[in-house]
N, C-alpha and C. Protein backbone atom coordinates (compact mmCIF):
# COMPACT_ATOMS: atom_id res chain seq x y z
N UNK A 1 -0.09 3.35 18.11
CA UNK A 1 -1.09 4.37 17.86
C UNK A 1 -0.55 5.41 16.89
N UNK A 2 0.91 5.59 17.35
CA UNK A 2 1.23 6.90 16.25
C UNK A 2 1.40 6.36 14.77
N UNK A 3 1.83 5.34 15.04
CA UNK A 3 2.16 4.42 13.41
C UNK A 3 0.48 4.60 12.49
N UNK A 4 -0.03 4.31 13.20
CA UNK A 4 -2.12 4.38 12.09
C UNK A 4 -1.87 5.74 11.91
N UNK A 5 -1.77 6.95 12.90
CA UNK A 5 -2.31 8.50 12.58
C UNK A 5 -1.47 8.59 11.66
N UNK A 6 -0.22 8.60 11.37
CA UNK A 6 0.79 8.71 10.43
C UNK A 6 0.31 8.37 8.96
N UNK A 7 0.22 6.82 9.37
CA UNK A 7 0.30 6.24 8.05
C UNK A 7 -1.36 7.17 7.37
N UNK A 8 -2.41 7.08 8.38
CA UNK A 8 -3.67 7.75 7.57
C UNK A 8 -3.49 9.04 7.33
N UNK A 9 -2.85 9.24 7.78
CA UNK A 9 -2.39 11.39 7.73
C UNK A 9 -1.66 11.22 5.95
N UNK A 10 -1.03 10.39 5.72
CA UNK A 10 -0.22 10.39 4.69
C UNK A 10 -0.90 9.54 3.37
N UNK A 11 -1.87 8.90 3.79
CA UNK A 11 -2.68 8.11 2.67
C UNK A 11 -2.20 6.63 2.31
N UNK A 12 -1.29 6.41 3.72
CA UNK A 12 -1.20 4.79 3.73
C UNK A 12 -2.20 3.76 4.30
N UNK A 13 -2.35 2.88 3.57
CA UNK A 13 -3.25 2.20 4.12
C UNK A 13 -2.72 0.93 4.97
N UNK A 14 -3.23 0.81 6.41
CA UNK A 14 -2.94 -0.64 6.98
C UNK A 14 -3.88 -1.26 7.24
N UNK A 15 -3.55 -2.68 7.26
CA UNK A 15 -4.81 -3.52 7.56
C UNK A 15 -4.75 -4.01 8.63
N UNK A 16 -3.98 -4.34 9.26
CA UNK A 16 -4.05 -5.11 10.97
C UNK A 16 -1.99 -5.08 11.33
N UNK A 17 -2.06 -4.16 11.73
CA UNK A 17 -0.24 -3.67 12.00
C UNK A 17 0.00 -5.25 13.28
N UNK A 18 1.33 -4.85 12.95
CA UNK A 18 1.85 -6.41 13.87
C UNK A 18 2.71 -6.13 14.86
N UNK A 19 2.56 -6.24 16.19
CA UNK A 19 3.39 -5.92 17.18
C UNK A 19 4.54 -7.31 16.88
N UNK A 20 5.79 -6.57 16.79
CA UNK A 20 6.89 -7.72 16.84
C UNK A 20 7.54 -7.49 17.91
N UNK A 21 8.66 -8.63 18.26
CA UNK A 21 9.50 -8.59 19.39
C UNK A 21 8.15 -8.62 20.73
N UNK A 22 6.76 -9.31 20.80
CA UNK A 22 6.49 -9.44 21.94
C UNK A 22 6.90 -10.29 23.26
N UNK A 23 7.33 -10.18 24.22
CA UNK A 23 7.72 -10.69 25.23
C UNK A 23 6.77 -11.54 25.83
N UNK A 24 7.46 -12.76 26.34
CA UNK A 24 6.68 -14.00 26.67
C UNK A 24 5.97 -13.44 28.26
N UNK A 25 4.95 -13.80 28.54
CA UNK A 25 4.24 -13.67 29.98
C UNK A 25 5.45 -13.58 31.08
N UNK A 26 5.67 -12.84 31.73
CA UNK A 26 6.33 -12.78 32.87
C UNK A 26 7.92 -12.75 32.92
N UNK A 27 8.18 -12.10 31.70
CA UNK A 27 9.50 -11.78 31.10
C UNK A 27 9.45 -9.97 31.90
N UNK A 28 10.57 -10.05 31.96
CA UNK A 28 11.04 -8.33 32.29
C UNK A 28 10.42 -7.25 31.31
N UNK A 29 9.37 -6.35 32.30
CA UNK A 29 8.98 -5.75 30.63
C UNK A 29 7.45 -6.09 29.99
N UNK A 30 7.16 -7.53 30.16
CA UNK A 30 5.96 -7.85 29.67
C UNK A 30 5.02 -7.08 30.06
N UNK A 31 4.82 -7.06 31.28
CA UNK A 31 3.21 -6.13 31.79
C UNK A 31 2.95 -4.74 30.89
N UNK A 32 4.42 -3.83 31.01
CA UNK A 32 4.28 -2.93 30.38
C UNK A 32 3.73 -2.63 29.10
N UNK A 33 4.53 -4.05 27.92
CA UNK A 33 4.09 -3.75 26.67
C UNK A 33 3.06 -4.70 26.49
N UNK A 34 2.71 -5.65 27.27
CA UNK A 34 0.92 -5.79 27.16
C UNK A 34 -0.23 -4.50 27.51
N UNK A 35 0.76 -3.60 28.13
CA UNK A 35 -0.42 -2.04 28.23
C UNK A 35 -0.56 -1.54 27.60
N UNK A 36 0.93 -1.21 26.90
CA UNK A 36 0.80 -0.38 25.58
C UNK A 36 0.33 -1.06 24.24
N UNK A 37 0.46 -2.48 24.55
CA UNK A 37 -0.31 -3.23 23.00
C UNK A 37 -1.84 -3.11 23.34
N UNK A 38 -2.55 -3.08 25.03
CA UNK A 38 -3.75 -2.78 24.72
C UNK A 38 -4.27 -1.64 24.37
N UNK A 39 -3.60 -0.68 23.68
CA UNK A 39 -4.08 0.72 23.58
C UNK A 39 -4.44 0.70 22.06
N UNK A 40 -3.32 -0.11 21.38
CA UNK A 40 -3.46 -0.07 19.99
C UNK A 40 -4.74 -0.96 19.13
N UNK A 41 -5.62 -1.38 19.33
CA UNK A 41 -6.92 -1.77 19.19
C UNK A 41 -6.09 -3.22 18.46
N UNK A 42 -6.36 -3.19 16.98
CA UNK A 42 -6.16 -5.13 16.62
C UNK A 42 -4.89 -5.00 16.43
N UNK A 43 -4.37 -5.98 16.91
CA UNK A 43 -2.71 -5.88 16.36
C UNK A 43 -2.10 -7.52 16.63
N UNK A 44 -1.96 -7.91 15.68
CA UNK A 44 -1.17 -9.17 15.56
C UNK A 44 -0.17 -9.31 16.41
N UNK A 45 0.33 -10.09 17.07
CA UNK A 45 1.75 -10.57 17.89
C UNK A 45 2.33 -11.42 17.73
N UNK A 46 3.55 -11.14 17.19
CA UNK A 46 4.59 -11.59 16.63
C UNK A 46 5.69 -11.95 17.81
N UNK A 47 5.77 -13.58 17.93
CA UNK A 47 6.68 -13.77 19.54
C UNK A 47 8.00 -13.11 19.61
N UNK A 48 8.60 -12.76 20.32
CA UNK A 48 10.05 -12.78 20.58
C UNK A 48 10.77 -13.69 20.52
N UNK A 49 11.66 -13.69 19.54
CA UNK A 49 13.03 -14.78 19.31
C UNK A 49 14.02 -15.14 19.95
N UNK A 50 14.24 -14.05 20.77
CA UNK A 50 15.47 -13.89 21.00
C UNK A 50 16.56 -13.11 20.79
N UNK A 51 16.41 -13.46 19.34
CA UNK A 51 17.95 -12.55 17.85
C UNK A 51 16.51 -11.87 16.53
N UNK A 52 17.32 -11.40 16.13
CA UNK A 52 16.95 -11.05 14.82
C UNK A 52 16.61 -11.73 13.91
N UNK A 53 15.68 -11.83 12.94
CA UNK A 53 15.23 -13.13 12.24
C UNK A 53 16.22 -12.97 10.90
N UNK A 54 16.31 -13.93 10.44
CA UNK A 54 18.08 -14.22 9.79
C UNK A 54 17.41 -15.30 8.70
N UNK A 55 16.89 -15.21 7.55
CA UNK A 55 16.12 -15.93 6.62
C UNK A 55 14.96 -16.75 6.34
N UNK A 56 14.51 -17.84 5.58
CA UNK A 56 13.22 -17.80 5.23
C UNK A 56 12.84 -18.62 6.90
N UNK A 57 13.72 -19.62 7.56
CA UNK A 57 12.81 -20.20 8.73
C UNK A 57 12.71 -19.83 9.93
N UNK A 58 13.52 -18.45 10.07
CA UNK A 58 13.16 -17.43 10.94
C UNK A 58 11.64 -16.74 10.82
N UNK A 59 11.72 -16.21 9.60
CA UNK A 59 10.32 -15.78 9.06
C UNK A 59 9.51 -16.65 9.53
N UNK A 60 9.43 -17.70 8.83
CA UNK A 60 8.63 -18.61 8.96
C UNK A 60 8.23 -19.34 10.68
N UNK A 61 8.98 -19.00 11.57
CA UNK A 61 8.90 -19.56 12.80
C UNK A 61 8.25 -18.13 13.68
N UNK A 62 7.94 -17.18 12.99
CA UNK A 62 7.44 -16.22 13.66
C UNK A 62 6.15 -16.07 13.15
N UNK A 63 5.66 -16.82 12.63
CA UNK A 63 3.99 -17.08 12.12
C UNK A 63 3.45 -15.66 11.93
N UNK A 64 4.15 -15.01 11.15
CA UNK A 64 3.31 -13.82 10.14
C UNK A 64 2.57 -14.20 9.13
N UNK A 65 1.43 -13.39 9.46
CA UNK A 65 0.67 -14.05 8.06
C UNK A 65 1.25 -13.30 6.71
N UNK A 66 0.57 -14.28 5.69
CA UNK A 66 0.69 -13.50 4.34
C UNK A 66 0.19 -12.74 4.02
N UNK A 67 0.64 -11.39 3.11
CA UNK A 67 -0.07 -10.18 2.66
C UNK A 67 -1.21 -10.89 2.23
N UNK A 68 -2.48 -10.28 2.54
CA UNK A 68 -4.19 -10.34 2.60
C UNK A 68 -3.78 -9.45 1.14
N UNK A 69 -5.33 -9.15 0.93
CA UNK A 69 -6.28 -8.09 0.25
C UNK A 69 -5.61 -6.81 -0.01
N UNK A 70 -4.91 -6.27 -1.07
CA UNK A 70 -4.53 -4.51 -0.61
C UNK A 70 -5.97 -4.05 0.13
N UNK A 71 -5.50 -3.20 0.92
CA UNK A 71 -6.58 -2.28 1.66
C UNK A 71 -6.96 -0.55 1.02
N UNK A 72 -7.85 -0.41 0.59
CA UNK A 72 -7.93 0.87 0.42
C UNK A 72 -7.30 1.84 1.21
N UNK A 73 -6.87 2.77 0.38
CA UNK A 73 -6.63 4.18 1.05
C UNK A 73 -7.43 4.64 1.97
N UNK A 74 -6.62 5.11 2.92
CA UNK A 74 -7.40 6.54 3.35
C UNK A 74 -8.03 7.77 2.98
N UNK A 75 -9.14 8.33 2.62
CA UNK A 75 -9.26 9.13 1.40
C UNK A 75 -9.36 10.54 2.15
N UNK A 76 -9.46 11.89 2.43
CA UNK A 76 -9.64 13.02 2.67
C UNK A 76 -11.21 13.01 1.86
N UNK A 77 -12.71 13.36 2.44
CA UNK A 77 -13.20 13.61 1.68
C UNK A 77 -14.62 14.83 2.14
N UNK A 78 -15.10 15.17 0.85
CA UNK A 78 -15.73 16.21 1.56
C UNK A 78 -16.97 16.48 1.52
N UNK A 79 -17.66 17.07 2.03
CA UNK A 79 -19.45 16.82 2.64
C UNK A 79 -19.87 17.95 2.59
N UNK A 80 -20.98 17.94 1.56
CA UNK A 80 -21.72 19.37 1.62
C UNK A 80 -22.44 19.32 2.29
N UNK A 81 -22.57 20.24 3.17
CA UNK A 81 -23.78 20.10 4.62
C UNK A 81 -24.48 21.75 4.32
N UNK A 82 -24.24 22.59 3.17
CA UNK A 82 -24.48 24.00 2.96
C UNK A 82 -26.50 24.34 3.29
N UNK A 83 -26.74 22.73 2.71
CA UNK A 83 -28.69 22.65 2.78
C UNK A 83 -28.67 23.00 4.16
N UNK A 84 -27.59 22.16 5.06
CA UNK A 84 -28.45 21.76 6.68
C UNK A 84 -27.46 23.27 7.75
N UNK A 85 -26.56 23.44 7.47
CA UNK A 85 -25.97 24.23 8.46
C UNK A 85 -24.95 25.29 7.26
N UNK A 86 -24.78 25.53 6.29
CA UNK A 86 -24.13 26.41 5.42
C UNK A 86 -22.91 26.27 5.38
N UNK A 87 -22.78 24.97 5.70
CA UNK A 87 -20.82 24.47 5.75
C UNK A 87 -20.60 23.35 4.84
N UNK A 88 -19.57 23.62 4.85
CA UNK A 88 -18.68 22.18 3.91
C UNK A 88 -17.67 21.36 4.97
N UNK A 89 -17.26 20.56 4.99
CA UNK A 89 -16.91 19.78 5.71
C UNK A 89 -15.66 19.03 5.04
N UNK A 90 -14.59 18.88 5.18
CA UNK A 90 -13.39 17.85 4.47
C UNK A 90 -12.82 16.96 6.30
N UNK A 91 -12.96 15.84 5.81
CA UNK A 91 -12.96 14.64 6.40
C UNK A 91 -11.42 14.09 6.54
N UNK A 92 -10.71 14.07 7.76
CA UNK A 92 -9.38 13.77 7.11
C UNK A 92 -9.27 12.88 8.04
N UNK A 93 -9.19 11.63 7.70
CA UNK A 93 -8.93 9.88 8.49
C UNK A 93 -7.90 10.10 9.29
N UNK A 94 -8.04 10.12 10.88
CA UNK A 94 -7.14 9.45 11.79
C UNK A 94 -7.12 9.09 12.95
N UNK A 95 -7.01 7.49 12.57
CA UNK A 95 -7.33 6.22 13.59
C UNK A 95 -6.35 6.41 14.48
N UNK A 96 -6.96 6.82 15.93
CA UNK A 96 -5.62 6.70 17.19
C UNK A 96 -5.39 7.63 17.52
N UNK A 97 -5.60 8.97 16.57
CA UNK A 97 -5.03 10.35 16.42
C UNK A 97 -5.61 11.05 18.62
N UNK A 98 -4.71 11.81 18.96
CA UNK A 98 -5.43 12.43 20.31
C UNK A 98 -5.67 14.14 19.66
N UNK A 99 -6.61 14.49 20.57
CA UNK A 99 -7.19 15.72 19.88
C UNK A 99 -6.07 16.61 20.56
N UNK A 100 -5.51 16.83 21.47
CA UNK A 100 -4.26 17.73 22.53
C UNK A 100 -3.51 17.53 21.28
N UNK A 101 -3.32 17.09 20.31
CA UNK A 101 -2.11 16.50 19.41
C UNK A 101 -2.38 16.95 18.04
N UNK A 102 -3.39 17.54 17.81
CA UNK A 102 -3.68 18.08 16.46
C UNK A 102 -3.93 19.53 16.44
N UNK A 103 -3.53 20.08 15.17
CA UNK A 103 -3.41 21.30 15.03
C UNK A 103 -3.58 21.08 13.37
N UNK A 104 -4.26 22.56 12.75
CA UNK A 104 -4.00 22.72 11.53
C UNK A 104 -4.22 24.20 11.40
N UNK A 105 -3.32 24.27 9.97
CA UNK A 105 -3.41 25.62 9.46
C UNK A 105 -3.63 26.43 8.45
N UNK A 106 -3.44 27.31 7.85
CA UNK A 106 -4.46 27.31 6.53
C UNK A 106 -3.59 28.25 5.80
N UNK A 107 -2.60 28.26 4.79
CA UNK A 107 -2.01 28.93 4.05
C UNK A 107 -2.47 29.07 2.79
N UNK A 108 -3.02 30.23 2.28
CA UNK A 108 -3.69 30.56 1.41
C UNK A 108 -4.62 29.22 0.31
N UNK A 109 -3.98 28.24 -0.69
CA UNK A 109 -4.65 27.36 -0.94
C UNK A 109 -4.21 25.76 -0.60
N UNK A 110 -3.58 25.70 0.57
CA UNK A 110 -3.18 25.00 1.55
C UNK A 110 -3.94 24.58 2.77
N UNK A 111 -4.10 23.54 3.03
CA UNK A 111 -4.02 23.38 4.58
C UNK A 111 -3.29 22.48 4.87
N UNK A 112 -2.62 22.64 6.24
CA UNK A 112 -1.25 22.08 7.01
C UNK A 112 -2.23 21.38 7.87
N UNK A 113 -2.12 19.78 8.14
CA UNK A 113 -2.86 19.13 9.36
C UNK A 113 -1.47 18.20 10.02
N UNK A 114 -1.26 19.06 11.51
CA UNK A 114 -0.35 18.37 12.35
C UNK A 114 -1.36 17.26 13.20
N UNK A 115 -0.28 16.42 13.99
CA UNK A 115 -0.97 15.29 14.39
C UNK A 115 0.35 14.96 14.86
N UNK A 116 0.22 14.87 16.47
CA UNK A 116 1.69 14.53 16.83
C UNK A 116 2.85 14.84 16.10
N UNK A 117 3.90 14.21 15.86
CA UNK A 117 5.09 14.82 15.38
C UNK A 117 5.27 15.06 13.81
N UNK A 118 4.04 14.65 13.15
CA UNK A 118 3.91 14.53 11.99
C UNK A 118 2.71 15.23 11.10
N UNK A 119 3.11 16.09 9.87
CA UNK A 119 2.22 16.87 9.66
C UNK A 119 2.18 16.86 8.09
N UNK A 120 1.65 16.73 7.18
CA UNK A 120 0.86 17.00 6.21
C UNK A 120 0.27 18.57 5.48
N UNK A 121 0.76 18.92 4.81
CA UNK A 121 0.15 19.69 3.94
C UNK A 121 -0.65 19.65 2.50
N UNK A 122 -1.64 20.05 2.65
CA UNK A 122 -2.55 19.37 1.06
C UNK A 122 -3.37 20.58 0.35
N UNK A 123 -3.16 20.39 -1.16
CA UNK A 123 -4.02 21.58 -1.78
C UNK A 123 -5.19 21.58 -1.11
N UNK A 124 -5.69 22.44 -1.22
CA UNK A 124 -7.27 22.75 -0.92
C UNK A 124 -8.04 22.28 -2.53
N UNK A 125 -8.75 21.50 -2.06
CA UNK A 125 -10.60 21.47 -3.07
C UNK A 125 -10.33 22.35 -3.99
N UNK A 126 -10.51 22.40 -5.51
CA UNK A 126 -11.26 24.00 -5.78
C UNK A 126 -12.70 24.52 -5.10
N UNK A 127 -13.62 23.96 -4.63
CA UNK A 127 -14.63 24.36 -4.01
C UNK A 127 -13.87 24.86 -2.24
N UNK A 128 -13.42 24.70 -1.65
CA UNK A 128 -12.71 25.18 -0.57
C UNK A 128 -11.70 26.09 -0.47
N UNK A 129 -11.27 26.72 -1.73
CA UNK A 129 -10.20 27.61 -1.95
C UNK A 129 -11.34 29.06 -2.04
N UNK A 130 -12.49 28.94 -2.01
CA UNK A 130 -13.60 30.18 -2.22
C UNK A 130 -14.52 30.09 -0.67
N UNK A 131 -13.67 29.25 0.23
CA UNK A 131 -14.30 29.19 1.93
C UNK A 131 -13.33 29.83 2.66
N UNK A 132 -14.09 29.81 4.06
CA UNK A 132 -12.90 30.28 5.15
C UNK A 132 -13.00 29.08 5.89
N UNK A 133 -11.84 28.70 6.84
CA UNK A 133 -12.01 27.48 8.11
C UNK A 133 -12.97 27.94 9.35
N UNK A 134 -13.71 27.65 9.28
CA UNK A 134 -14.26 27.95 10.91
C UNK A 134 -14.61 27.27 12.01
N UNK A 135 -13.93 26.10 11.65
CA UNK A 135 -13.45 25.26 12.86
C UNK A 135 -13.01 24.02 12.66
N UNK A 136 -12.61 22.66 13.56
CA UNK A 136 -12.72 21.52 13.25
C UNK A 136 -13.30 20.88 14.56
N UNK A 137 -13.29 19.20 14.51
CA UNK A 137 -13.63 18.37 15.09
C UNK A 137 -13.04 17.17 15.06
N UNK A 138 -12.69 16.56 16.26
CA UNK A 138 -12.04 14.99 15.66
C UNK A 138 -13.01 14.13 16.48
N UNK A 139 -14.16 13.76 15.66
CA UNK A 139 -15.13 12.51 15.66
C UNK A 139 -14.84 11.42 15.13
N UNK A 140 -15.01 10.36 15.30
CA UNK A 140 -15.05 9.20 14.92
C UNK A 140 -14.10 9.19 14.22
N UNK A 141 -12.60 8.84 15.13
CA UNK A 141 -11.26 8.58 13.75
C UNK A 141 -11.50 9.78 12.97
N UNK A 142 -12.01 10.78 12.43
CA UNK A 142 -11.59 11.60 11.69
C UNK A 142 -11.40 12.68 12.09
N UNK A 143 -10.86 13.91 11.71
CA UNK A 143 -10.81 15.49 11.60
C UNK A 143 -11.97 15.86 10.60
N UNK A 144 -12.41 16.87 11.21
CA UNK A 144 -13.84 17.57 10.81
C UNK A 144 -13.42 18.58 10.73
N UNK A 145 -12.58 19.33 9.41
CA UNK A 145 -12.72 20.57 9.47
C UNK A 145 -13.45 21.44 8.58
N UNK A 146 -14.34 22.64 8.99
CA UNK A 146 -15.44 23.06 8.66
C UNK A 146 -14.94 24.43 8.04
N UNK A 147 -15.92 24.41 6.76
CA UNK A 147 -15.69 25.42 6.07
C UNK A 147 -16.53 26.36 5.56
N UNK A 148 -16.93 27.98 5.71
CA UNK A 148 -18.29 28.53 5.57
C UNK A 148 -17.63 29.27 4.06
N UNK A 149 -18.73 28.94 2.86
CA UNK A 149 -18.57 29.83 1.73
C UNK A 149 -18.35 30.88 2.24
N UNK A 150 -17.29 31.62 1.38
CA UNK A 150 -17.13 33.03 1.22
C UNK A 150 -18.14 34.05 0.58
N UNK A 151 -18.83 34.91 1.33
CA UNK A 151 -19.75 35.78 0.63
C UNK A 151 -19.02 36.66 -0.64
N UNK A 152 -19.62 36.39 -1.99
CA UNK A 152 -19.11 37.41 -2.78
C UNK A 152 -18.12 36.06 -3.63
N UNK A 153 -17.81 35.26 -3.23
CA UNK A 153 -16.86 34.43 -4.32
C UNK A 153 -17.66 33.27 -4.71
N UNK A 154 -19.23 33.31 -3.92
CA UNK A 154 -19.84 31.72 -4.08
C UNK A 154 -21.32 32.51 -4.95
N UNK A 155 -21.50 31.70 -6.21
CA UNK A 155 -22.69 32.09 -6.81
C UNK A 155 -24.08 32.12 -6.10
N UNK A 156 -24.77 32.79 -6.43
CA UNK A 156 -26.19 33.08 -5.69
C UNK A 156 -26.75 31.70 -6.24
N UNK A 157 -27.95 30.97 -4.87
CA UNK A 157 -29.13 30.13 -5.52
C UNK A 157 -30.18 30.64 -6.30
């Protein structure tokens, strides 16, 4: 779980992460990390060897697939909602992320977005450097954080 918030916090993209070293049914251990692999939604399983895989028919005997498709980025992006509620909205992707676990902060044309042990800082928009934060949300995999124009820095309609 922390590996997706990370990698989307940072603008890596994954396509289906691979649990390695899984333990065979009824090995010491198994129940556990069949709990914690059901938390992580799709995830490939990669058997346990034994040893360390040690050239191409190691690889090859651990039936990883081949790199697919690059996957798009994760993008940060942002939503004028000013018609329906007078906010702007910047969208910041993270799959897995827990809300007890996020925090952000706002240094002048900065914002800092923590997320478990790992945190991110990113320019602000030029259209968001003339807002204030007035709140967020973490819906659907993303951070919703909301932004009301500044009176006096945003042109009249």
């Amino acid at each position: 779980r922390l590996t997706r918030v990370a990698a989307s916090l940072h603008g890596v993209a994954l396509d289906r992460p691979l649990a390695n070293r899984v333990l065979p049914e009824g090995a010491f251990g198994a129940a556990a990390q069949r709990a914690a692999l059901g938390s992580c939604g799709d995830v490939r399983e990669i058997p346990h060897l034994g040893a360390e895989p040690a050239g191409p028919a190691d690889l090859e005997a651990l039936g990883a697939p081949p790199p697919g498709e690059p996957v798009p980025a994760p993008e940060w992006t942002l939503h004028d909602l000013r018609a329906e509620t007078g906010l702007i909205e910047w969208h910041v992707p993270l799959p897995g992320a827990d809300r007890a676990e996020l925090d952000l902060y706002r240094f002048e044309d900065e914002l800092a977005v923590t997320a478990g042990p790992f945190r991110r800082t990113r320019p602000l928009p030029s259209a968001l450097r003339r807002c204030d934060v007035t709140g967020a949300a973490l819906r659907d995999d993303a951070l919703r954080v909301r932004f009301r124009p500044t009176p006096g820095l945003w042109p009249r309609d």
